[in-house]
N, C-alpha and C. Protein backbone atom coordinates (compact mmCIF):
# COMPACT_ATOMS: atom_id res chain seq x y z
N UNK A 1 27.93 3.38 -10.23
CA UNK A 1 26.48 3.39 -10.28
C UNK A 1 26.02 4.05 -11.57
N UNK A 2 24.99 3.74 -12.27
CA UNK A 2 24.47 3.52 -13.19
C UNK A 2 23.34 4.88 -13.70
N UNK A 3 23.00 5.44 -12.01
CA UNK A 3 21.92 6.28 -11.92
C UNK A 3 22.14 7.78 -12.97
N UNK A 4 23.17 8.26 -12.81
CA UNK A 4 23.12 9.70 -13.38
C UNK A 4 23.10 9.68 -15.19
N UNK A 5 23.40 8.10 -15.49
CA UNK A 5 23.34 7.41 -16.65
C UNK A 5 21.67 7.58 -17.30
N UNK A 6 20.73 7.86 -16.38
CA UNK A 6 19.49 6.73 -16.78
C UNK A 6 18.78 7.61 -17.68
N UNK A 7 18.15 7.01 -18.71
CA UNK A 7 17.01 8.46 -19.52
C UNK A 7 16.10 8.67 -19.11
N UNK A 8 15.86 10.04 -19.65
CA UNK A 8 14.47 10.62 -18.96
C UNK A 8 13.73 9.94 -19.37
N UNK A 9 13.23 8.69 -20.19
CA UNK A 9 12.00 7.89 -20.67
C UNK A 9 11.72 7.40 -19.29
N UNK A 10 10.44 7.14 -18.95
CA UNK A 10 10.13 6.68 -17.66
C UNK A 10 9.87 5.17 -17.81
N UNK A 11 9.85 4.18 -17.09
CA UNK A 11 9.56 3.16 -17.23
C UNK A 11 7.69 2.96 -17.09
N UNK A 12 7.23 2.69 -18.40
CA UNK A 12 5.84 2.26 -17.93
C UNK A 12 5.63 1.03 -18.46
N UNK A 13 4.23 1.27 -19.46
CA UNK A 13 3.70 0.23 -19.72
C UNK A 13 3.58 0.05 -21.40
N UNK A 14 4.63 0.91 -21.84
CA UNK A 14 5.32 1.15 -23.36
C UNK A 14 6.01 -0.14 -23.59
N UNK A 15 6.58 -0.94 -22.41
CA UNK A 15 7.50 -1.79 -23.21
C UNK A 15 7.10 -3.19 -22.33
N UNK A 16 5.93 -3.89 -23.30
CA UNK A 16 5.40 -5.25 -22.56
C UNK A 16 6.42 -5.86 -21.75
N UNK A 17 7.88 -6.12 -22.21
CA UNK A 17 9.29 -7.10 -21.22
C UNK A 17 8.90 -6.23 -19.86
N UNK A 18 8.84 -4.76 -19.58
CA UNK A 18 8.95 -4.51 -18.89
C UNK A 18 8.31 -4.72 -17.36
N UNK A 19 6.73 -4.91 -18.27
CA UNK A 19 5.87 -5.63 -16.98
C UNK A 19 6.09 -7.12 -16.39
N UNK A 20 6.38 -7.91 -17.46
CA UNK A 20 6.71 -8.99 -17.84
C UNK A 20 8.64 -9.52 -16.68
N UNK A 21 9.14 -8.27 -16.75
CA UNK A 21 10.27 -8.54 -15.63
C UNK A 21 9.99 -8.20 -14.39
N UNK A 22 9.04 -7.33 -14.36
CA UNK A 22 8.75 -6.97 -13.01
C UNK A 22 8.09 -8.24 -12.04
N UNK A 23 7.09 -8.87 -13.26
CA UNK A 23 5.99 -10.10 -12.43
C UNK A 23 7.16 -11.20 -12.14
N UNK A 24 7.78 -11.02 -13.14
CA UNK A 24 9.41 -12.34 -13.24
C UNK A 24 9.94 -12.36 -11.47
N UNK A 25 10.40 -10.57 -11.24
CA UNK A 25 11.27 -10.31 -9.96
C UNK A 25 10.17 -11.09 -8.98
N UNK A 26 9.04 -10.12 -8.95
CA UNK A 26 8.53 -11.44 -7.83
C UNK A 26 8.14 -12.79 -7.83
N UNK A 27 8.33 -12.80 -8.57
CA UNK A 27 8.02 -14.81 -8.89
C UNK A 27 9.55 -15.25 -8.23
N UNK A 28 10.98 -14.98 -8.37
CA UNK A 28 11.91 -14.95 -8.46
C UNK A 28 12.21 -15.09 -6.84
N UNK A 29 11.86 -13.95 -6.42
CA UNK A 29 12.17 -13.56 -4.86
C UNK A 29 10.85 -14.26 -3.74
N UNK A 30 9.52 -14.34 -4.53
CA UNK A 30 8.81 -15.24 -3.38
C UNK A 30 8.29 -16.39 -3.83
N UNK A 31 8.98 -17.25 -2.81
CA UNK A 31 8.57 -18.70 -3.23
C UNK A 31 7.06 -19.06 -3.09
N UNK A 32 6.31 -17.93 -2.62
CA UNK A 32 4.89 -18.51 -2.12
C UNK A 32 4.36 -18.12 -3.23
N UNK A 33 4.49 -17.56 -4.45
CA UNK A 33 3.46 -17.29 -5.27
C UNK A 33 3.76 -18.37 -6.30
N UNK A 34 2.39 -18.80 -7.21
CA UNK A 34 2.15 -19.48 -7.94
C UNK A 34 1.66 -19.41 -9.44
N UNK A 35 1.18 -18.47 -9.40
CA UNK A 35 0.97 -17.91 -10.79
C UNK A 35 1.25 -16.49 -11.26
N UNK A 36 1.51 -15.96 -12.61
CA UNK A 36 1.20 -14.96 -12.46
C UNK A 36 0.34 -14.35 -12.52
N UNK A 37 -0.82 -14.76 -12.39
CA UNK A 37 -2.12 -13.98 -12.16
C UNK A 37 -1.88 -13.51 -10.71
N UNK A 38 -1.42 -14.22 -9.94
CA UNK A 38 -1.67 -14.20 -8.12
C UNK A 38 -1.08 -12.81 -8.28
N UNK A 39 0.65 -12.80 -8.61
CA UNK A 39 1.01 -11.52 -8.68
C UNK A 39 -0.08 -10.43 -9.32
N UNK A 40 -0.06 -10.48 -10.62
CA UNK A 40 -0.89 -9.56 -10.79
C UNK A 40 -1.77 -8.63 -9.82
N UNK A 41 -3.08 -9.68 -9.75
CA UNK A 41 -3.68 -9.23 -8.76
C UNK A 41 -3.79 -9.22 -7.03
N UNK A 42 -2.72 -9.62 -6.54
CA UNK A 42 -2.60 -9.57 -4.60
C UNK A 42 -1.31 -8.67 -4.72
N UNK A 43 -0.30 -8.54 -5.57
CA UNK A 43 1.23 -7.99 -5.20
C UNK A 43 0.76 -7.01 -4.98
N UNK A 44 0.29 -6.29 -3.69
CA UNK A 44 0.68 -4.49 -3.49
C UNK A 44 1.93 -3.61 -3.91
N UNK A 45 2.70 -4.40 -3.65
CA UNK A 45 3.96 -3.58 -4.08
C UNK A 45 4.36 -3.51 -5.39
N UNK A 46 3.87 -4.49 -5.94
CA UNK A 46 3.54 -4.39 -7.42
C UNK A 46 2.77 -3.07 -8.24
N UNK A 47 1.29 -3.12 -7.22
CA UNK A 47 0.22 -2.41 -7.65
C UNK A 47 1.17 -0.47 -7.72
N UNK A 48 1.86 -0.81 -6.58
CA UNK A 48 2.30 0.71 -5.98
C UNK A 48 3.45 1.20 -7.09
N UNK A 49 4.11 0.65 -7.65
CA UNK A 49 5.34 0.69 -8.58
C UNK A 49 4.68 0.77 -9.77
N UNK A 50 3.24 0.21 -10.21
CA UNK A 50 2.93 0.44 -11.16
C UNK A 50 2.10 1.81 -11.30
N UNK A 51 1.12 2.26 -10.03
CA UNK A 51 0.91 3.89 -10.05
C UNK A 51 2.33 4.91 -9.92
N UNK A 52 3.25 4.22 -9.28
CA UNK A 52 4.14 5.18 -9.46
C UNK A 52 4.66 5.40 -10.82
N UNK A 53 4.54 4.59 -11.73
CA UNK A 53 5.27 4.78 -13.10
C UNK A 53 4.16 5.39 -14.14
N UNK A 54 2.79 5.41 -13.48
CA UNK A 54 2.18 6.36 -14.11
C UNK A 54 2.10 7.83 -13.75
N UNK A 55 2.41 8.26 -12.42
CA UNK A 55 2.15 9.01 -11.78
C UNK A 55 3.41 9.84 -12.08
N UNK A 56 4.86 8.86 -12.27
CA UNK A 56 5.44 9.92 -12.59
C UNK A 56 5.56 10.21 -13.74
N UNK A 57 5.03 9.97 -14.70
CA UNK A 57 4.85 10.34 -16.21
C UNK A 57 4.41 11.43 -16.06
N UNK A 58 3.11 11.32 -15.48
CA UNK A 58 2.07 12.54 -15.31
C UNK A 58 3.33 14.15 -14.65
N UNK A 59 4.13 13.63 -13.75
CA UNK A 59 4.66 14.70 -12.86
C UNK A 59 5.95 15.06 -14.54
N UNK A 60 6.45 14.34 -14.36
CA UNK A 60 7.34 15.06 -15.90
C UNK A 60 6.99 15.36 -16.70
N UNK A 61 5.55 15.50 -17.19
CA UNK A 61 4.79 16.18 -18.38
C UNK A 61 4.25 17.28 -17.86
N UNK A 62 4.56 17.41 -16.05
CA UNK A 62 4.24 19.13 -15.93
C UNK A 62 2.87 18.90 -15.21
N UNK A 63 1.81 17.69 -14.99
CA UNK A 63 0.98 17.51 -14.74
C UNK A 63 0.71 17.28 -13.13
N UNK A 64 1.12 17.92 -12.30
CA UNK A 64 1.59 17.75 -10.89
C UNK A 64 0.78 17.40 -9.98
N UNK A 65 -0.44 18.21 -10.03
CA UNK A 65 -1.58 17.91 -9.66
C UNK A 65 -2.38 16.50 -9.92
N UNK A 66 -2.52 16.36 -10.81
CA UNK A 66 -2.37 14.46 -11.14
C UNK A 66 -1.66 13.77 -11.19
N UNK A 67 -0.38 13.86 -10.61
CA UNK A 67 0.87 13.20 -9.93
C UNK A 67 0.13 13.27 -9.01
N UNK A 68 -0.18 13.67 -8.04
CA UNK A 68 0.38 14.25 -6.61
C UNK A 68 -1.33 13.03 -6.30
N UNK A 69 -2.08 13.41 -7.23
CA UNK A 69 -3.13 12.58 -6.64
C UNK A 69 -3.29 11.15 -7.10
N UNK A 70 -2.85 10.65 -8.30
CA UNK A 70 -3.02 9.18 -8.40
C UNK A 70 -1.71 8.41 -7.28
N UNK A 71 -0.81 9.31 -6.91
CA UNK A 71 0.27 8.94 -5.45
C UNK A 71 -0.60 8.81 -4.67
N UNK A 72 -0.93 9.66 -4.13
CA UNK A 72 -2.07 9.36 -3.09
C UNK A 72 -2.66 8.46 -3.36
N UNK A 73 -3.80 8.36 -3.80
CA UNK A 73 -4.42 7.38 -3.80
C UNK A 73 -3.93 5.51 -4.38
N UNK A 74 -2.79 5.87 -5.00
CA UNK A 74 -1.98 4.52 -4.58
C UNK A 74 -1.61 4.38 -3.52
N UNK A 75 -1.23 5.43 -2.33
CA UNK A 75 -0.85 5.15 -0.82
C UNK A 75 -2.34 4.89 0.05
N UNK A 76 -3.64 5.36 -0.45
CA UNK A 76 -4.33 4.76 0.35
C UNK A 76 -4.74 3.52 -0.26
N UNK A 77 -4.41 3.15 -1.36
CA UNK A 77 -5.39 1.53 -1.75
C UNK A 77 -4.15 0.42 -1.38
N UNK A 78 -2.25 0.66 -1.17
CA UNK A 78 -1.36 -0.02 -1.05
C UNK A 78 -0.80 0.43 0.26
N UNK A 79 -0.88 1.36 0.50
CA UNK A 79 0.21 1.80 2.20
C UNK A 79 1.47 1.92 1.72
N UNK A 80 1.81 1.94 0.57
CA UNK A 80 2.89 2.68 0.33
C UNK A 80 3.06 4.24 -0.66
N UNK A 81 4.03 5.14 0.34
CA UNK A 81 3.71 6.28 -0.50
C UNK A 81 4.96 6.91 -1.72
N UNK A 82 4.49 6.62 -2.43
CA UNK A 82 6.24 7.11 -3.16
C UNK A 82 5.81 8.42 -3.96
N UNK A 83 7.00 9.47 -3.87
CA UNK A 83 6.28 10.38 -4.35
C UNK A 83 6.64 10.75 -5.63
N UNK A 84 5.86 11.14 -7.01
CA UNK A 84 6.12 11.02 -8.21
C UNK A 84 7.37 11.35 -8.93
N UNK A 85 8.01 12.43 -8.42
CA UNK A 85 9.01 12.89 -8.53
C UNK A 85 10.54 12.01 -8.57
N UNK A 86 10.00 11.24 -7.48
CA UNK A 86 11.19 10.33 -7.25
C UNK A 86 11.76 9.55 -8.57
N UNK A 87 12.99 9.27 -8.91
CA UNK A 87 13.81 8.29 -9.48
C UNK A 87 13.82 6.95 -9.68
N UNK A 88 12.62 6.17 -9.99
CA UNK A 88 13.02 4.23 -9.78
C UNK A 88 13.49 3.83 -11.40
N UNK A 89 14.65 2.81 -10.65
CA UNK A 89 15.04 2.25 -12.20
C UNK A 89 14.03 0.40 -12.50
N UNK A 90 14.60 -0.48 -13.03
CA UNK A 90 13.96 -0.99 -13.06
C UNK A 90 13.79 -2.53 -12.29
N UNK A 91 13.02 -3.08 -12.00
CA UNK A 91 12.45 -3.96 -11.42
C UNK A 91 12.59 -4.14 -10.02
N UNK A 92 11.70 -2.36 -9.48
CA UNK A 92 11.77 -2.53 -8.11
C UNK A 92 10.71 -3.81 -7.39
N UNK A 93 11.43 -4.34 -6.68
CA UNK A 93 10.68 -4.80 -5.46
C UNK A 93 10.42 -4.67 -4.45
N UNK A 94 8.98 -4.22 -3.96
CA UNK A 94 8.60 -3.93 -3.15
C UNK A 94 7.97 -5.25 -2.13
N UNK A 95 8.16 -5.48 -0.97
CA UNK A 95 7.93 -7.19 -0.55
C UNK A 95 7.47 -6.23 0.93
N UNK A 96 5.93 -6.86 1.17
CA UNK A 96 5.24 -6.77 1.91
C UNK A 96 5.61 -5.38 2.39
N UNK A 97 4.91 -4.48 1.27
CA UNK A 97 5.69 -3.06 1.44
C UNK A 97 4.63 -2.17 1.70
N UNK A 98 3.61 -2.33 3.13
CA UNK A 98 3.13 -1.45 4.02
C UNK A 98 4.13 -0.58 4.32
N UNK A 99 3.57 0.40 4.42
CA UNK A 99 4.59 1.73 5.29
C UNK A 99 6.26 2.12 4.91
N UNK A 100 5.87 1.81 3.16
CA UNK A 100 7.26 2.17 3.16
C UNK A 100 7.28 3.63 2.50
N UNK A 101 7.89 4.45 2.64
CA UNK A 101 8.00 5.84 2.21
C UNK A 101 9.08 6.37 1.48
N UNK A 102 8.77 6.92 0.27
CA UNK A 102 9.75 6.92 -1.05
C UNK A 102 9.90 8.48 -1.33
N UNK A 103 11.01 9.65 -1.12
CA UNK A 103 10.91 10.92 -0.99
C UNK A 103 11.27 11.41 -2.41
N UNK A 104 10.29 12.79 -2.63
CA UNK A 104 10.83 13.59 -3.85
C UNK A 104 11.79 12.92 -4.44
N UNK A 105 12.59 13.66 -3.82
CA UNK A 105 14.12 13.15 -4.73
C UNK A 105 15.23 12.07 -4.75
N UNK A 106 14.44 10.93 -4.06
CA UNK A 106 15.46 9.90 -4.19
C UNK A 106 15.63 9.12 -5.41
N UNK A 107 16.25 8.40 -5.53
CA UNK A 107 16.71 8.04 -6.48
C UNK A 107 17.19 6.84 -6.19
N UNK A 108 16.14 5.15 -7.19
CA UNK A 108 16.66 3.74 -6.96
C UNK A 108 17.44 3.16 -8.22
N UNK A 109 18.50 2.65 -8.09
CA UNK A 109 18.58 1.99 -8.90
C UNK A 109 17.42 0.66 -9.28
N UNK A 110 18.28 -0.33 -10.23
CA UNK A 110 17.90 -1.71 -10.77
C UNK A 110 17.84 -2.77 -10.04
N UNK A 111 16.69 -3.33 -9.72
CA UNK A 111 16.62 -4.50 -9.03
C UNK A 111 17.15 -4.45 -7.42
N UNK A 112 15.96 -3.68 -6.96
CA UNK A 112 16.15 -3.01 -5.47
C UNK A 112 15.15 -3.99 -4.93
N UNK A 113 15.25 -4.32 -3.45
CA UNK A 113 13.85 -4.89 -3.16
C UNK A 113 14.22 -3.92 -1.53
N UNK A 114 13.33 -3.72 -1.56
CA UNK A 114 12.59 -2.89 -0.04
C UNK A 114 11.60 -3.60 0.57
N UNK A 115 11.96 -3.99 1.98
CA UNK A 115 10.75 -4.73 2.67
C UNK A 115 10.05 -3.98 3.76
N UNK A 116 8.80 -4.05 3.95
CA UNK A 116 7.71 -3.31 4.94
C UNK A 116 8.36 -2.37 5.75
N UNK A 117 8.07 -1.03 5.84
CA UNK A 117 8.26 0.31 6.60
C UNK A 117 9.67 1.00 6.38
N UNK A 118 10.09 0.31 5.11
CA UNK A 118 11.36 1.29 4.98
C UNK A 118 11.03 2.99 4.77
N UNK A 119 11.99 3.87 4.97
CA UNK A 119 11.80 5.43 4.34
C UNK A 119 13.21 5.22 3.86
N UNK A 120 12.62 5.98 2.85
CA UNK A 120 13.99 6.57 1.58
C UNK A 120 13.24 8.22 1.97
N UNK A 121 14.23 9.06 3.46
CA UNK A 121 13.53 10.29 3.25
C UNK A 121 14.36 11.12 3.42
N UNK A 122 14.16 12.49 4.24
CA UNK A 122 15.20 13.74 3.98
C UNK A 122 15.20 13.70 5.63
N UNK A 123 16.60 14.75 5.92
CA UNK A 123 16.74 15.31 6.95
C UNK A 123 16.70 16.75 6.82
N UNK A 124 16.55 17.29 5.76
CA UNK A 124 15.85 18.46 5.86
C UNK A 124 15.25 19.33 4.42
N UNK A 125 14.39 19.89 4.66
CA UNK A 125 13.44 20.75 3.86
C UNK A 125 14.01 21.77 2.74
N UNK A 126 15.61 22.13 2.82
CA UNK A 126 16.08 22.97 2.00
C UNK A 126 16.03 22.57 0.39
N UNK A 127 15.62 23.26 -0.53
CA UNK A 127 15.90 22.83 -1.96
C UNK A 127 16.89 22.00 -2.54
N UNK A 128 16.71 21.12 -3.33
CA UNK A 128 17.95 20.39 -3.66
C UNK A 128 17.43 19.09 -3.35
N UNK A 129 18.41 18.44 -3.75
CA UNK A 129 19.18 16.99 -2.88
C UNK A 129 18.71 16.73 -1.81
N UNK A 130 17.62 16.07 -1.54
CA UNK A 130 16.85 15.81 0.48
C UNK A 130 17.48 14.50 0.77
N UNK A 131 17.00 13.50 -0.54
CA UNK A 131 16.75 12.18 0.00
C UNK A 131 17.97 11.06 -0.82
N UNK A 132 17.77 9.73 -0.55
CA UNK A 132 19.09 9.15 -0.52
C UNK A 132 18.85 8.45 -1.99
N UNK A 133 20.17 8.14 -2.43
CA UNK A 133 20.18 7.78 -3.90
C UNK A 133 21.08 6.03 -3.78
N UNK A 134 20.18 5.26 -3.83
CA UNK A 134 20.04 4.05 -4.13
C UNK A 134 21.12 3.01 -4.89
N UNK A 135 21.50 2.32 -4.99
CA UNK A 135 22.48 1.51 -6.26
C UNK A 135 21.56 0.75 -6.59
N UNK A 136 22.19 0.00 -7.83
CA UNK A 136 21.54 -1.11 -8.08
C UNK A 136 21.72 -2.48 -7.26
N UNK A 137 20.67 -3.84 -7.42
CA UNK A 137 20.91 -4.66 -6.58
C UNK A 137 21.14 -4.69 -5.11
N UNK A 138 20.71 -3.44 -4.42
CA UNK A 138 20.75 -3.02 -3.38
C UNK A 138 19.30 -3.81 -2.40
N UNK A 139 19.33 -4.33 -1.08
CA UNK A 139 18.39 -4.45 -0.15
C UNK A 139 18.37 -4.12 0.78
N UNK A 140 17.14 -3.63 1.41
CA UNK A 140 16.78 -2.97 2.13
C UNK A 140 15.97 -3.64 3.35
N UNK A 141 16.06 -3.96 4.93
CA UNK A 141 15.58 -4.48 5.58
C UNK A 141 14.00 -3.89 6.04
N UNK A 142 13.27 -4.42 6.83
CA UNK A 142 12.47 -4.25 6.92
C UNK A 142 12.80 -3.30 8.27
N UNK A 143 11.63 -1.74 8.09
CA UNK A 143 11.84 -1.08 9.01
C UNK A 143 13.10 0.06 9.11
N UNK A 144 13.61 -0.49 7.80
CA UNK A 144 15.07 0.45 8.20
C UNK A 144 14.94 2.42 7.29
N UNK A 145 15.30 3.13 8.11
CA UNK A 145 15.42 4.28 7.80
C UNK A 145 16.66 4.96 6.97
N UNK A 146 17.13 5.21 5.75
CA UNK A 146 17.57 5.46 5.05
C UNK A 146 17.28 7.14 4.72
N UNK A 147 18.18 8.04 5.41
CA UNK A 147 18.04 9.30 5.29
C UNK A 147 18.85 10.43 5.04
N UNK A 148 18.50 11.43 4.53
CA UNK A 148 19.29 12.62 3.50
C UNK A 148 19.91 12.07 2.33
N UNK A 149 20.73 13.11 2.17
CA UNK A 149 20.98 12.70 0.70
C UNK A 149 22.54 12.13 0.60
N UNK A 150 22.19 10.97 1.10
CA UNK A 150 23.54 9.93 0.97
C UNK A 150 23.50 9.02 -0.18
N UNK A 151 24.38 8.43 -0.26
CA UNK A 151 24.67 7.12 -1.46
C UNK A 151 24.71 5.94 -0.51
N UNK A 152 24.03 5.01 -1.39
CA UNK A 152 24.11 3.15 -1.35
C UNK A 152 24.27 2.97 -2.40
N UNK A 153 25.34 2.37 -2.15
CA UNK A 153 26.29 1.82 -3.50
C UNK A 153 25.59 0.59 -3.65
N UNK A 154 26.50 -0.27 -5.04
CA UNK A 154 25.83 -1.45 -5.37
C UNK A 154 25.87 -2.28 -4.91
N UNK A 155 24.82 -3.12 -4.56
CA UNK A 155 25.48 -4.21 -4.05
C UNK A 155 25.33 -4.45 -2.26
N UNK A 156 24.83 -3.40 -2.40
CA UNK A 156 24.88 -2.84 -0.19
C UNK A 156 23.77 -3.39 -0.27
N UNK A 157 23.69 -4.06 0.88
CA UNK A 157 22.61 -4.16 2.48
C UNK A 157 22.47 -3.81 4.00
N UNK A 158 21.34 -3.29 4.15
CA UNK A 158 20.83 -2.50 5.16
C UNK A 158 19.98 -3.45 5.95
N UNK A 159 20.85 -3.42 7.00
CA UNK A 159 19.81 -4.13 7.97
C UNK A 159 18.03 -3.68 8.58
N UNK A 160 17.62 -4.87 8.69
CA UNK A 160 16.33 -4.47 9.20
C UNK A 160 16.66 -3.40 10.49
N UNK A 161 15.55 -2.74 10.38
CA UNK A 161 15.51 -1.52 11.65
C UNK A 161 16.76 -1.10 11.62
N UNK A 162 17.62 -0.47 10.98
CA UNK A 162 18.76 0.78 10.56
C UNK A 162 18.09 1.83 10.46
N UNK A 163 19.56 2.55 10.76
CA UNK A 163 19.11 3.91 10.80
C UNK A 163 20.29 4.31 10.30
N UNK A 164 20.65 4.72 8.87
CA UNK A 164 21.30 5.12 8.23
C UNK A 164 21.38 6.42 7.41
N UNK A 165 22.56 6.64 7.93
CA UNK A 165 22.60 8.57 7.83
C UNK A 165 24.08 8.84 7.37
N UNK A 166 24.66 8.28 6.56
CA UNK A 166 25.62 8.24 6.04
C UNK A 166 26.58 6.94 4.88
N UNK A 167 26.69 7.57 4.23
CA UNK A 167 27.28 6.58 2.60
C UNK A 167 27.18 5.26 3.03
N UNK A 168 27.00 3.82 2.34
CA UNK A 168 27.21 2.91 2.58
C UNK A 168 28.10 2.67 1.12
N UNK A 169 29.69 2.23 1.35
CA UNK A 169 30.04 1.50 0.05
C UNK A 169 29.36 0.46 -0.81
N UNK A 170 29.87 0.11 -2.02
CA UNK A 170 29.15 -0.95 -2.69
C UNK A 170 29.56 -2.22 -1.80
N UNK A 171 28.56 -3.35 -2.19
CA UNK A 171 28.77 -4.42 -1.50
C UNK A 171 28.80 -4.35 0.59
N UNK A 172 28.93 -3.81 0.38
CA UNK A 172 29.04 -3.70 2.34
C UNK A 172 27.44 -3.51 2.88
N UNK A 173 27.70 -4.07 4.30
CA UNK A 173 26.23 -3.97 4.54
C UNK A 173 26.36 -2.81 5.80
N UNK A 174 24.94 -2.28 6.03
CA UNK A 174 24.83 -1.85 7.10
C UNK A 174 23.64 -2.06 8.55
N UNK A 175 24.58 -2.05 9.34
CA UNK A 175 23.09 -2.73 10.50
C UNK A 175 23.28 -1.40 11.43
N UNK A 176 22.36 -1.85 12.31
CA UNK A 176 22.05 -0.88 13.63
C UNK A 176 21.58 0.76 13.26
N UNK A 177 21.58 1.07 15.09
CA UNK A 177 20.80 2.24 15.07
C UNK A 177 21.60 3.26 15.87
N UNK A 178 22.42 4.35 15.66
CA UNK A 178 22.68 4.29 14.39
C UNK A 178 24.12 2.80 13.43
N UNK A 179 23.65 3.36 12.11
CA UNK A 179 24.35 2.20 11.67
C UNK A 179 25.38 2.05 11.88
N UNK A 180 26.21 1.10 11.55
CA UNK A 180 27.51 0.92 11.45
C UNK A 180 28.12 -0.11 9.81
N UNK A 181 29.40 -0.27 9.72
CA UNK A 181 28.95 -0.17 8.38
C UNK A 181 30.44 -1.73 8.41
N UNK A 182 29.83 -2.57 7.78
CA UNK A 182 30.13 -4.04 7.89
C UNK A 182 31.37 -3.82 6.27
N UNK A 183 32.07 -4.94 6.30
CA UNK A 183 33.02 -4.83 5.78
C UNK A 183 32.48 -6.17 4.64
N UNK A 184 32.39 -6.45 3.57
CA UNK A 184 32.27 -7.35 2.49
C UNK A 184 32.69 -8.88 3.28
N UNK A 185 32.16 -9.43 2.50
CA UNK A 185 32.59 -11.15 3.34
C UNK A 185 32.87 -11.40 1.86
């Protein structure tokens, strides 16, 4: 995994390809859209990835308090809350991503897609390491809970409604509640 690799430059709106791959991923992954204007303006999960990449600028320049509130208020105009602090690499997808919840310190790789009510959260409050650290090319079902500070390797899938509380290798998937952890096909 790629993550402990990544620079502190944040991904914004410094490098035109960058918006430009993001509108690409969802054009890519949903067949129902038609332009990129549509994305532009209806993708929530779009909208939410793009306050988050301002928001966390704001939080690594020390500016916390305006982190903490353009988050917010991307979680009340999208329903998704990610919190500035957190780690995304690039061209997350977020797909019909009501209620999904993104903690302090997790950490996504490249070309993640998360669908409606996932948590990336902690099992507990102590300093450090809470929340779970992502691979690249990784998906995420809808509903599924992804918690403490475990690894998803590359390449893993998580079944809808999981409840995962421990490592998933690369490529392997995981289903159920709690999970269990599927072997590569």
């Amino acid at each position: 995994m790629k993550l402990l690799k990544r620079s502190n430059k944040p991904l914004l709106f410094g490098r035109k390809s960058a918006l430009i791959e993001e509108i690409q991923m969802v054009r890519n992954h949903d067949p129902s859209v038609t332009s990129n204007a549509q994305v532009i303006l209806t993708y929530s999960g779009l909208h939410a990835v793009w306050f988050y990449r301002l928001s966390h600028l704001l939080w690594i320049r020390n500016h916390h308090l305006a982190a903490r509130l353009i988050s917010q208020l991307a979680h009340v105009l999208t329903g998704i809350e990610i919190h500035p602090a957190a780690t995304i690499g690039k061209r997350l997808l977020i797909d019909h991503g009501t209620g999904i919840v993104i903690g302090e310190t997790a950490e996504i790789g490249d070309d993640v897609v998360l669908y409606h009510g996932v948590t990336l959260g902690g099992v507990s409050n102590k300093p450090g390491r809470r929340h779970p650290k992502i691979g690249d090319r990784v998906f995420i079902g809808a509903g599924a809970a992804v918690l403490g500070a475990i690894t998803i390797g590359d390449g893993a899938k998580i079944g809808a409604l999981s409840l995962v509380l421990r490592d998933v290798p690369a490529h392997h998937t995981a289903v159920g509640n709690p999970a269990r952890i599927l072997s590569p096909k």
